[in-house]
C-alpha atoms as a PDB file:
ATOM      1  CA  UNK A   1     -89.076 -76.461 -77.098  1.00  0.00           C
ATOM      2  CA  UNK A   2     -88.928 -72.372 -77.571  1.00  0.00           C
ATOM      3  CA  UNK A   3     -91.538 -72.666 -80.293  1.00  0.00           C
ATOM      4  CA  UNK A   4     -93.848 -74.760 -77.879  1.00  0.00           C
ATOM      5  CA  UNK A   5     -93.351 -71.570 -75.244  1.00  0.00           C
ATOM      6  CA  UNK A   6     -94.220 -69.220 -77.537  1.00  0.00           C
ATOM      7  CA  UNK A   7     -97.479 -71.165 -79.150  1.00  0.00           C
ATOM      8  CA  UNK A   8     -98.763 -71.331 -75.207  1.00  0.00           C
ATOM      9  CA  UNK A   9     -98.069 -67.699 -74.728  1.00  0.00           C
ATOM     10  CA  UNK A  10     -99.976 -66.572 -77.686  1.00  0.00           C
ATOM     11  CA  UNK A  11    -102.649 -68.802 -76.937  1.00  0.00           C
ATOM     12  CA  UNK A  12    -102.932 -67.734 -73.547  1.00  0.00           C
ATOM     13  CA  UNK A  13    -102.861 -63.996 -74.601  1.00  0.00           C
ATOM     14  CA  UNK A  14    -105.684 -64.461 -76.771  1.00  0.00           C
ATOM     15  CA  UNK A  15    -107.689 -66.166 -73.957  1.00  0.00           C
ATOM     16  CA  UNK A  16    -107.075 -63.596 -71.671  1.00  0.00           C
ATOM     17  CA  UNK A  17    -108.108 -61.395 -74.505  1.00  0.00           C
ATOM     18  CA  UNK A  18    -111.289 -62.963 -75.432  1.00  0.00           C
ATOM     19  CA  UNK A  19    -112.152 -62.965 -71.269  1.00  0.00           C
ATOM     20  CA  UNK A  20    -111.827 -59.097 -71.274  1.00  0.00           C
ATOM     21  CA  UNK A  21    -113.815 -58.913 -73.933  1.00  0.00           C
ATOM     22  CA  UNK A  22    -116.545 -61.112 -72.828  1.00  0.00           C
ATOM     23  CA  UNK A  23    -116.999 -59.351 -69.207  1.00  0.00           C
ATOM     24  CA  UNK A  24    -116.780 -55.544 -70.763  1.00  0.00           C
ATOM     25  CA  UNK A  25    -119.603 -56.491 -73.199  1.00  0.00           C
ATOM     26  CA  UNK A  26    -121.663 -59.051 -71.121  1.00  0.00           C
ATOM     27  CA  UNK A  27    -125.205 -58.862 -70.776  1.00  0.00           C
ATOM     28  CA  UNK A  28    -125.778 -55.421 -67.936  1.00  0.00           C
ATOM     29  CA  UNK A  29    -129.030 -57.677 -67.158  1.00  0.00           C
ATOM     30  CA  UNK A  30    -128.154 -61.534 -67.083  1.00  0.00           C
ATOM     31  CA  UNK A  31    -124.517 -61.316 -67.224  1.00  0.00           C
ATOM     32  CA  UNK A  32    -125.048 -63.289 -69.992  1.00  0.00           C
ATOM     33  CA  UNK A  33    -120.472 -63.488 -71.174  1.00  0.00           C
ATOM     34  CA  UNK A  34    -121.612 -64.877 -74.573  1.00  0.00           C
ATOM     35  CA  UNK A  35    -123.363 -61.744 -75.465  1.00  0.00           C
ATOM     36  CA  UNK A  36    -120.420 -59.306 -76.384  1.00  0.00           C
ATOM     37  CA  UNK A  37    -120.258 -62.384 -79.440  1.00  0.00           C
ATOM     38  CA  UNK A  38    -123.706 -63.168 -80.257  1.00  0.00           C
ATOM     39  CA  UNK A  39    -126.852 -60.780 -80.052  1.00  0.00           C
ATOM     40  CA  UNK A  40    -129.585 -60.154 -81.971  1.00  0.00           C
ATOM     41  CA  UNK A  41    -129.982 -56.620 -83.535  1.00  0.00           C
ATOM     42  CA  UNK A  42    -133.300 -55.876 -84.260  1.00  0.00           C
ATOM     43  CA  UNK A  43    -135.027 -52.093 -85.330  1.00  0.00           C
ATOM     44  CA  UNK A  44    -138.775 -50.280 -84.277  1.00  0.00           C
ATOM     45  CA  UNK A  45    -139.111 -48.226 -87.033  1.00  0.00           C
ATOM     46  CA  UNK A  46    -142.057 -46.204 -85.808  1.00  0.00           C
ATOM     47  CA  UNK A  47    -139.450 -44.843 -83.436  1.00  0.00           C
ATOM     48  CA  UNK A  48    -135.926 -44.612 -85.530  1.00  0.00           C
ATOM     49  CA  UNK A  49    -134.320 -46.749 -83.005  1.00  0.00           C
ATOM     50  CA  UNK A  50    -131.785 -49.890 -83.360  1.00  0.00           C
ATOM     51  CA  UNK A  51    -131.666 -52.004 -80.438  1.00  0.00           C
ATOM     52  CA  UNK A  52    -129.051 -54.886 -79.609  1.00  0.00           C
ATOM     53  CA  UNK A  53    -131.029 -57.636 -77.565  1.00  0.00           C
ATOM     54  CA  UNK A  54    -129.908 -60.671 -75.908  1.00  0.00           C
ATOM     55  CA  UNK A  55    -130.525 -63.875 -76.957  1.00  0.00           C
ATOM     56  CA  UNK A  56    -130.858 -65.373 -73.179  1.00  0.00           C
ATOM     57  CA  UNK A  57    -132.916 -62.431 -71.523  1.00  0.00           C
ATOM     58  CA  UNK A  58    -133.999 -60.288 -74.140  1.00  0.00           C
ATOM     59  CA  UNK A  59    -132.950 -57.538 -72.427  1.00  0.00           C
ATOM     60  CA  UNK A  60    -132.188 -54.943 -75.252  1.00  0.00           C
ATOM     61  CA  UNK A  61    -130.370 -51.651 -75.407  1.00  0.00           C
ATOM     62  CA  UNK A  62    -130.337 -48.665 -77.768  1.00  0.00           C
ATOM     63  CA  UNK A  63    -127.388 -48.734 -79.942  1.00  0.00           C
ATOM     64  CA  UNK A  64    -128.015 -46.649 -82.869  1.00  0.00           C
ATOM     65  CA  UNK A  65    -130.573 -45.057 -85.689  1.00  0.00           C
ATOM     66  CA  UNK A  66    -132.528 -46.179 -88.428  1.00  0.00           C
ATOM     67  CA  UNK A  67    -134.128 -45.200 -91.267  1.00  0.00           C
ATOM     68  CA  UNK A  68    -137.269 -45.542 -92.992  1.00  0.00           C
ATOM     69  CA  UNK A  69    -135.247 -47.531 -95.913  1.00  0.00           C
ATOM     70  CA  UNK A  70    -133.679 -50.027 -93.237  1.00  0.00           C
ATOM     71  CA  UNK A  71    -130.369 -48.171 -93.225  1.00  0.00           C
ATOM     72  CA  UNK A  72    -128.893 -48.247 -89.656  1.00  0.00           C
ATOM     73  CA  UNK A  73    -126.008 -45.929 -87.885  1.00  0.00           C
ATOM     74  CA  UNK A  74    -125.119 -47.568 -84.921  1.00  0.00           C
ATOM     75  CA  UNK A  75    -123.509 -45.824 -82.135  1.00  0.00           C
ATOM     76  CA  UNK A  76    -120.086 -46.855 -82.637  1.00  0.00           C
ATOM     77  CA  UNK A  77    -119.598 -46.026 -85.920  1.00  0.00           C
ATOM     78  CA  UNK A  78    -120.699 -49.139 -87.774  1.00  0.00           C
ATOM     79  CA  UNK A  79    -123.517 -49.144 -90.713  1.00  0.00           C
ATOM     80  CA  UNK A  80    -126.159 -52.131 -91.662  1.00  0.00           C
ATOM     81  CA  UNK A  81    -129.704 -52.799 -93.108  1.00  0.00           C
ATOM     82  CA  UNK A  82    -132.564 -53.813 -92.108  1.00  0.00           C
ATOM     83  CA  UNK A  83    -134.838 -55.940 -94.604  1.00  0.00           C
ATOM     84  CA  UNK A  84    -138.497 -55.686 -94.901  1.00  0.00           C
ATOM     85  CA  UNK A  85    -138.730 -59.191 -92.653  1.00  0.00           C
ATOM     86  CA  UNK A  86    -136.077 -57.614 -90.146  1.00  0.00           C
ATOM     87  CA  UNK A  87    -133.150 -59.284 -90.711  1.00  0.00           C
ATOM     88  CA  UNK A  88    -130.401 -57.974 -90.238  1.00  0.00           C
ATOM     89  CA  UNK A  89    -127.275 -57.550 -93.016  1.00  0.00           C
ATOM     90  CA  UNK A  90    -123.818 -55.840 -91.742  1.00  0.00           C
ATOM     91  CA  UNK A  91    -122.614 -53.447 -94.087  1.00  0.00           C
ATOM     92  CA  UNK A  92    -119.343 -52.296 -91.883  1.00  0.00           C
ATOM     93  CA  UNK A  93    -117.955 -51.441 -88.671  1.00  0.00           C
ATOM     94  CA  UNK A  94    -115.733 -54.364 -87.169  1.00  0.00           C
ATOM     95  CA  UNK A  95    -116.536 -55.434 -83.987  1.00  0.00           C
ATOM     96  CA  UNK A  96    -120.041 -55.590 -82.706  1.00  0.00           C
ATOM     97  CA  UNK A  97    -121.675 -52.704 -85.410  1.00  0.00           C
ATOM     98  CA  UNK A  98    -123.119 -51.659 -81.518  1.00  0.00           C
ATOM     99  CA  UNK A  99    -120.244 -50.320 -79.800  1.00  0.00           C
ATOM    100  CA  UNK A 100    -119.904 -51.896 -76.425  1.00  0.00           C
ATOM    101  CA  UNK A 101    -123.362 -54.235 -77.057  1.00  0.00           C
ATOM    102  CA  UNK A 102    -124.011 -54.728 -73.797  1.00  0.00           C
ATOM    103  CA  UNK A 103    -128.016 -55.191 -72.851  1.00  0.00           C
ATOM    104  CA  UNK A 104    -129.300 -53.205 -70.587  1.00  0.00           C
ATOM    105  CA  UNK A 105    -132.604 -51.906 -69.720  1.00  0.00           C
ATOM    106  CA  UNK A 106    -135.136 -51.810 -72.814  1.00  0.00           C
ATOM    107  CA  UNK A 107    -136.429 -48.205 -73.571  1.00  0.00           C
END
């Protein structure tokens, strides 16, 4: 019975988590709560600027720097690529590569 307490707890912990999560990082524009876990990251390279969009609105925010060779800083401390065709490879960071990925109004 004390195991069966414990598995609820943890799993309720981790939804309350996942919740907080969800509203800090939502979509600023649509609200959108399953942005802060899926967005699209996409670059303008005439500019130098990384943008995390989301996929309902495509309302997209400035989250970092990139570089003529596709190599991207992001904001909060995470690194990735860009190819040629703009897709988009991780290379580090955890969480996001963005920072707090919330959308926001498009620059």
């Amino acid at each position: 019975m004390g195991m069966w307490i414990f598995v609820g707890s943890a799993i309720g912990i981790a939804a309350l988590i996942l919740a907080v999560i969800a509203w800090v990082n939502r979509c600023k524009e649509c609200g959108n709560l399953g942005h802060a876990f899926s967005s699209e990251k996409v670059a303008d390279f005439d500019s130098g600027k990384a943008f995390v969009v989301c996929k309902q609105c495509g309302a997209r925010k400035h989250q970092g720097t990139v570089s003529a060779d596709g190599s991207v800083m992001w904001f909060g401390g995470g690194t990735g690529t860009f190819d040629e065709d703009g897709s988009y490879q991780s290379d580090s960071g955890g969480y996001g590569d963005g920072g707090d990925g919330g959308g926001g109004g498009g620059e």
